[in-house]
Protein backbone atom coordinates (compact mmCIF):
# COMPACT_ATOMS: atom_id res chain seq x y z
CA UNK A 1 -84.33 106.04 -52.62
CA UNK A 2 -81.96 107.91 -54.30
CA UNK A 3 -78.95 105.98 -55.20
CA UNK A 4 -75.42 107.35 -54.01
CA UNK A 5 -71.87 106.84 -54.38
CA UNK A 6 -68.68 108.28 -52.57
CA UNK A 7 -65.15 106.76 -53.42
CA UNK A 8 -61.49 107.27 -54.07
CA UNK A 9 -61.50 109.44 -50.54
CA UNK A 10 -58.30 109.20 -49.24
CA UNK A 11 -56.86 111.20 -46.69
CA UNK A 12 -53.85 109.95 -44.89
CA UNK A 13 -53.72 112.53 -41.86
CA UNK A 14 -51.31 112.57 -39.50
CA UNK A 15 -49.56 109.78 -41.66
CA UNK A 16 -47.62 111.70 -43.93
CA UNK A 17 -44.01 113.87 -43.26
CA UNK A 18 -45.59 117.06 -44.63
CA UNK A 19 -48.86 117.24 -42.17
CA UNK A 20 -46.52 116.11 -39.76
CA UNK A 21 -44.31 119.29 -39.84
CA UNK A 22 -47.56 120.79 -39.63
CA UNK A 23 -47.95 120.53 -36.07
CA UNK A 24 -45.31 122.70 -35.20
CA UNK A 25 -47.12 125.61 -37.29
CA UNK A 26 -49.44 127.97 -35.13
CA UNK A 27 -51.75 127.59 -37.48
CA UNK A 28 -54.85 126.18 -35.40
CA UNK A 29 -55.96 122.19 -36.25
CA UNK A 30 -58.92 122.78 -37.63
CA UNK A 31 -57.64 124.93 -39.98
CA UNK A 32 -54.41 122.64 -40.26
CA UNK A 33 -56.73 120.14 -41.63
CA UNK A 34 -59.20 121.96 -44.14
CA UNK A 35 -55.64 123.25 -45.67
CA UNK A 36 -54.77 119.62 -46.51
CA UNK A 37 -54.86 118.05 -49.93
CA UNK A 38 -57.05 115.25 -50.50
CA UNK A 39 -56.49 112.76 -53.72
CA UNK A 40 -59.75 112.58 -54.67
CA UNK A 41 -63.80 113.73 -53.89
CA UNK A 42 -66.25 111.82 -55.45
CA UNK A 43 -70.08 112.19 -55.26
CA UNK A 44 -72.65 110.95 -57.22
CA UNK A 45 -76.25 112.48 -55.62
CA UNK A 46 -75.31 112.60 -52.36
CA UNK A 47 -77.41 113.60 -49.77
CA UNK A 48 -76.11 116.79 -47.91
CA UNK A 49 -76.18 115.09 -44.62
CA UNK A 50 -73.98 112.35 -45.83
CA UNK A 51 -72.10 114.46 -47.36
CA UNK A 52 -71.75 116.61 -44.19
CA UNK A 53 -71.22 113.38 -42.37
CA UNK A 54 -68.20 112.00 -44.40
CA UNK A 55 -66.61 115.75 -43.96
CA UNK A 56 -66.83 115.37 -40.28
CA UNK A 57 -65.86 111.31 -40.18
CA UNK A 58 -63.00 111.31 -42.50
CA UNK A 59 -61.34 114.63 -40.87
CA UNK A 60 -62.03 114.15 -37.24
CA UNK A 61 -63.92 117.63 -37.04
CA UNK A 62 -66.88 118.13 -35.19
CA UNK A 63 -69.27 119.23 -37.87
CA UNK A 64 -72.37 121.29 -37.03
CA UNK A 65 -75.29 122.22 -40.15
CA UNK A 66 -78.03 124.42 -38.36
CA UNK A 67 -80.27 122.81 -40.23
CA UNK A 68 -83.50 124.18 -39.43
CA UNK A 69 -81.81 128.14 -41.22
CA UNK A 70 -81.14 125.83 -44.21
CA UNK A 71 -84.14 124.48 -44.48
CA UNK A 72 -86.06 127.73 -44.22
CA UNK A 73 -83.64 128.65 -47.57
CA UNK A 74 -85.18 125.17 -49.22
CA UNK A 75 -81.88 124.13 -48.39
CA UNK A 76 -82.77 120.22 -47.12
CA UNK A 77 -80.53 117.30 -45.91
CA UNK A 78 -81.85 115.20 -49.06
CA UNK A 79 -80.42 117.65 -51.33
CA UNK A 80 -78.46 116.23 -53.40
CA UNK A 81 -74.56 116.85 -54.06
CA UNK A 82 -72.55 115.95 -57.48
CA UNK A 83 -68.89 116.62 -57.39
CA UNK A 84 -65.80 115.03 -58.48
CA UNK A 85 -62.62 116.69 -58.11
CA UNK A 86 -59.07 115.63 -57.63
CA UNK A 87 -56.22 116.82 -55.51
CA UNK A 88 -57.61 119.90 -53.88
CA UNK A 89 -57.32 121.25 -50.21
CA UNK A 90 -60.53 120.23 -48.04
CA UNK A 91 -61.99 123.73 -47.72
CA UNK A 92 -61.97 123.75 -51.94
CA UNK A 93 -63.86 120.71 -51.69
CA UNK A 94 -66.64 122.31 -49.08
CA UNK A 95 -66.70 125.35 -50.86
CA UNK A 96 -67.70 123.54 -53.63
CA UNK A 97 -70.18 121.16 -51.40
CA UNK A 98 -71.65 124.35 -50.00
CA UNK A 99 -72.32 126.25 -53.60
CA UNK A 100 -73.72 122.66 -55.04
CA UNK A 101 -76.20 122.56 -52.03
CA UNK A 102 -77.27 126.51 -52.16
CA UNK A 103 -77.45 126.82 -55.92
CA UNK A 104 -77.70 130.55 -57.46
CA UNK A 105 -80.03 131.28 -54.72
CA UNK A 106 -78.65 130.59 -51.45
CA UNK A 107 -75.05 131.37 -50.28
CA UNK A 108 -73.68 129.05 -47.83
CA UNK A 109 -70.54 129.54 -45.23
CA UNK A 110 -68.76 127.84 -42.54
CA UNK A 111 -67.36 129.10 -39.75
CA UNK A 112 -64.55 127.21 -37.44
CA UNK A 113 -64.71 126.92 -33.80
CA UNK A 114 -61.74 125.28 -31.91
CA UNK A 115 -62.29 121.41 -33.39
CA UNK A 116 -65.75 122.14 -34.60
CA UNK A 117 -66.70 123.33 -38.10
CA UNK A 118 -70.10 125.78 -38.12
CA UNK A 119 -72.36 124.88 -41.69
CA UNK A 120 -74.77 127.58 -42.20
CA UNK A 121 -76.08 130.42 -44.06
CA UNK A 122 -74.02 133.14 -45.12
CA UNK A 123 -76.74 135.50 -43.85
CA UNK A 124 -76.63 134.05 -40.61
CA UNK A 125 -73.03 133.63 -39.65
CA UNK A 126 -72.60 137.50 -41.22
CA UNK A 127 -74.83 138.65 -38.16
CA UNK A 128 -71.55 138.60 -36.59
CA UNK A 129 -68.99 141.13 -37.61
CA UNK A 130 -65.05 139.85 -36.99
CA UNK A 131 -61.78 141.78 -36.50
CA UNK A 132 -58.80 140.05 -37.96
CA UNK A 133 -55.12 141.36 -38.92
CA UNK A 134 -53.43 140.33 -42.02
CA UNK A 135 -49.74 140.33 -42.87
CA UNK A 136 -48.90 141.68 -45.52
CA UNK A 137 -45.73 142.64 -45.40
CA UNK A 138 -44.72 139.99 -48.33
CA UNK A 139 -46.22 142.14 -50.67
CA UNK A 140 -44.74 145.17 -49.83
CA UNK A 141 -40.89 143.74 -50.37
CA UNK A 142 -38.83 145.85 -52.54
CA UNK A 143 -35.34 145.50 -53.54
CA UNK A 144 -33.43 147.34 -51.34
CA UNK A 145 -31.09 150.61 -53.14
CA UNK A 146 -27.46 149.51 -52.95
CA UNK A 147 -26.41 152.48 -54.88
CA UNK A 148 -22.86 153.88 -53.58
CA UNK A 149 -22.15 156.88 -51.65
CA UNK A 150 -22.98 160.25 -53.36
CA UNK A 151 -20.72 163.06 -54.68
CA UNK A 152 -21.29 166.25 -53.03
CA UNK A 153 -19.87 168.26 -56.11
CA UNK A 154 -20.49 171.72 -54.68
CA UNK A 155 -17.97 170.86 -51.46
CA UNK A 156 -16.06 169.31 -54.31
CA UNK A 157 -15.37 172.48 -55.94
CA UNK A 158 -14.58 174.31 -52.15
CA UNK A 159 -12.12 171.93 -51.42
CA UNK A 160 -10.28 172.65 -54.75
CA UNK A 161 -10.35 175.95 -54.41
CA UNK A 162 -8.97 176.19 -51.54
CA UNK A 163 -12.13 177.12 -49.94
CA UNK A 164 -11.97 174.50 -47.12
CA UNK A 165 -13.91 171.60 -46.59
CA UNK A 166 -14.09 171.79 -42.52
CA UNK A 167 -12.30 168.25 -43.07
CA UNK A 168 -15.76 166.84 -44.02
CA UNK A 169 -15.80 164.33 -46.77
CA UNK A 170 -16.49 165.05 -50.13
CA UNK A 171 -19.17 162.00 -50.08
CA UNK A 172 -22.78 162.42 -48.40
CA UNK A 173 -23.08 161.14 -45.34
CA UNK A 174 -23.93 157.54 -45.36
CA UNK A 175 -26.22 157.86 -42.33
CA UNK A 176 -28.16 160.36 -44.40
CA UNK A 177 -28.20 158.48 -47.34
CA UNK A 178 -30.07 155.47 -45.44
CA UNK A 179 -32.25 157.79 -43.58
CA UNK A 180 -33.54 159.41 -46.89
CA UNK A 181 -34.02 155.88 -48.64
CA UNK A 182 -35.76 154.44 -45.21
CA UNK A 183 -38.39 157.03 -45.88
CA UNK A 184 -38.21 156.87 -49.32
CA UNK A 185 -39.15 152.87 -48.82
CA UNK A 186 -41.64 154.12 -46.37
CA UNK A 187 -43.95 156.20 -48.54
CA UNK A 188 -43.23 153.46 -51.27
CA UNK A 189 -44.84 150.92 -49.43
CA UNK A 190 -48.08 153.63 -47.65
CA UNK A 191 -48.69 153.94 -51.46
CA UNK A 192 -48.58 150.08 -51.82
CA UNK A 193 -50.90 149.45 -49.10
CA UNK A 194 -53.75 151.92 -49.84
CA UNK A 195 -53.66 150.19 -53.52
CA UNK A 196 -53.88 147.05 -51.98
CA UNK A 197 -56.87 148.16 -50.16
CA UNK A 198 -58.48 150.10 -52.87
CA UNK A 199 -58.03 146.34 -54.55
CA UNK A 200 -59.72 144.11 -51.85
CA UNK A 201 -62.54 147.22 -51.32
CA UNK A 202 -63.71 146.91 -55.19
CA UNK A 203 -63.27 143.11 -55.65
CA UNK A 204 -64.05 141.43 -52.43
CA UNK A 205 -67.60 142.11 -51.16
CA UNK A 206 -67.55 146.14 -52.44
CA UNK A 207 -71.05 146.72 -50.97
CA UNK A 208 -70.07 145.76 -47.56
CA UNK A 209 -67.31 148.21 -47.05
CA UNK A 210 -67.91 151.73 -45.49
CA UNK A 211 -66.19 153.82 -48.67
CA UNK A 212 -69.34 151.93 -50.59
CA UNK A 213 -72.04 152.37 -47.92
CA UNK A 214 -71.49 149.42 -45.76
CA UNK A 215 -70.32 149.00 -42.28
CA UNK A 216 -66.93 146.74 -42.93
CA UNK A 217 -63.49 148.98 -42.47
CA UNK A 218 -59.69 148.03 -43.28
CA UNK A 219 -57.35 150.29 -42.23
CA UNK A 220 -53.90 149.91 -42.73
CA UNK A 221 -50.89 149.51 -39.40
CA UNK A 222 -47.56 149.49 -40.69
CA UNK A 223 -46.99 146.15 -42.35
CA UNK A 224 -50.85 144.95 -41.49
CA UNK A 225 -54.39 145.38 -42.49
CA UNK A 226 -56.66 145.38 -39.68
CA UNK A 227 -60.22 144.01 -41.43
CA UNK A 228 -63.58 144.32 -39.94
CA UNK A 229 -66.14 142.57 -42.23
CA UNK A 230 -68.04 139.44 -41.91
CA UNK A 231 -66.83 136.05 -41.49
CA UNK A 232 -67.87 135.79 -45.68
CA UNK A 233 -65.66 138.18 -46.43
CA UNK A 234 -62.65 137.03 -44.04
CA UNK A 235 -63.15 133.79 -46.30
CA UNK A 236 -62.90 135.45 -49.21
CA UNK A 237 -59.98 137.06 -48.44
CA UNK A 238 -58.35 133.55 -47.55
CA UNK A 239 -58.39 134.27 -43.78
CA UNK A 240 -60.04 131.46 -42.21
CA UNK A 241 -62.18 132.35 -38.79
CA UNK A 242 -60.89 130.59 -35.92
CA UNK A 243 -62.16 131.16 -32.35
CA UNK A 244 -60.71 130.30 -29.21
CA UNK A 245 -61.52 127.45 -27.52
């Protein structure tokens, strides 16, 4: 029997101030939990079901391997796991559980449903495809033009000349002046957006997007990208799947 070791796992949920004011975040439990930092993951030839097993006993998360797709992939619970990391969020750690256990030939994913965490294929949990919206309105910030009021020179010259101003002020219009750096801002950040999706479309998952042949869109809503892809490629993009209860 093959010989196995797990220690230093420490994970103090629920008893520290930072996961604490966690819970007031919208950000669903399950999710709340794989985003915590754990001191220390340490497995010496593991067996994927124990490994599985300590994932689901130390967090509190109903885990669920479909075993029987892994093990048509030669993907079996004796197989054995060798990692040893330090102070990384849990879903680092099971990413790195999952690419340990599939190797160079199988790619596995998880998927999270309310307090239950999905282990299985990539190929099989991408049989569903999965609309999410992503805010990225961050990335579009731009320092904002606090440049005075502008000179009109030409009324200017009128009102020298005697020609009459109509009592207008020789400055432009302040309202105009925001409305023509509003849009300027505007088409500023369309052009910042459809880089930003010419970025994910080549790097994340090209062949599954529809400008490459696939069947995955992203199509841009003012400040969001609304993504249709598979639940790989919502991981990838650091959007976690989380369905309702």
């Amino acid at each position: 029997m093959k010989r196995w070791l797990i220690g230093g796992l420490v994970l103090a949920l629920g008893a520290t101030t930072a996961f604490g004011q966690s819970l007031v975040s919208r950000t669903p439990a399950t999710l709340r939990t794989l985003d915590e930092r754990i001191p220390e993951v340490s497995f010496q030839d593991a067996p994927l079901e124990s490994v599985m097993q300590w994932v689901g006993e130390t967090t509190g998360i109903n885990v669920v391997v479909r075993w029987q797709i892994l093990e048509e992939r030669s993907v079996d619970r004796d197989k054995p796991i060798t990692i040893k990391v330090k102070n990384v969020r849990l879903s680092q750690a099971l990413w790195m559980i999952m690419n340990e256990a599939g190797g160079s030939e199988v790619t596995l994913a998880y998927r999270a449903s309310g307090n239950t965490l999905i282990l299985s294929t990539a190929d099989d949990l991408n049989k569903e495809m999965v609309v999410k919206a992503y805010d990225v309105s961050d990335l579009l910030v731009r320092p904002q033009n606090f440049a005075g009021p502008q000179l009109d020179l030409q009324q200017a010259s009128q009102a020298q000349s005697g020609g009459g101003g109509g009592g207008q002020s020789i400055f432009q219009n302040d309202q105009q002046q925001n409305n023509n750096q509003d849009n300027q801002r505007e088409g500023q950040n369309e052009g910042e957006i459809q880089r930003l999706i010419d970025l994910i479309t080549t790097v994340i998952e090209p062949d599954t997007w529809e400008q490459n042949g696939g069947i995955g869109t992203i199509r841009a809503f003012r400040s969001q990208l609304v993504v249709r892809n598979t639940i790989f490629v919502h991981q990838r993009l650091g959007g976690f799947i989380e369905e309702a209860d």
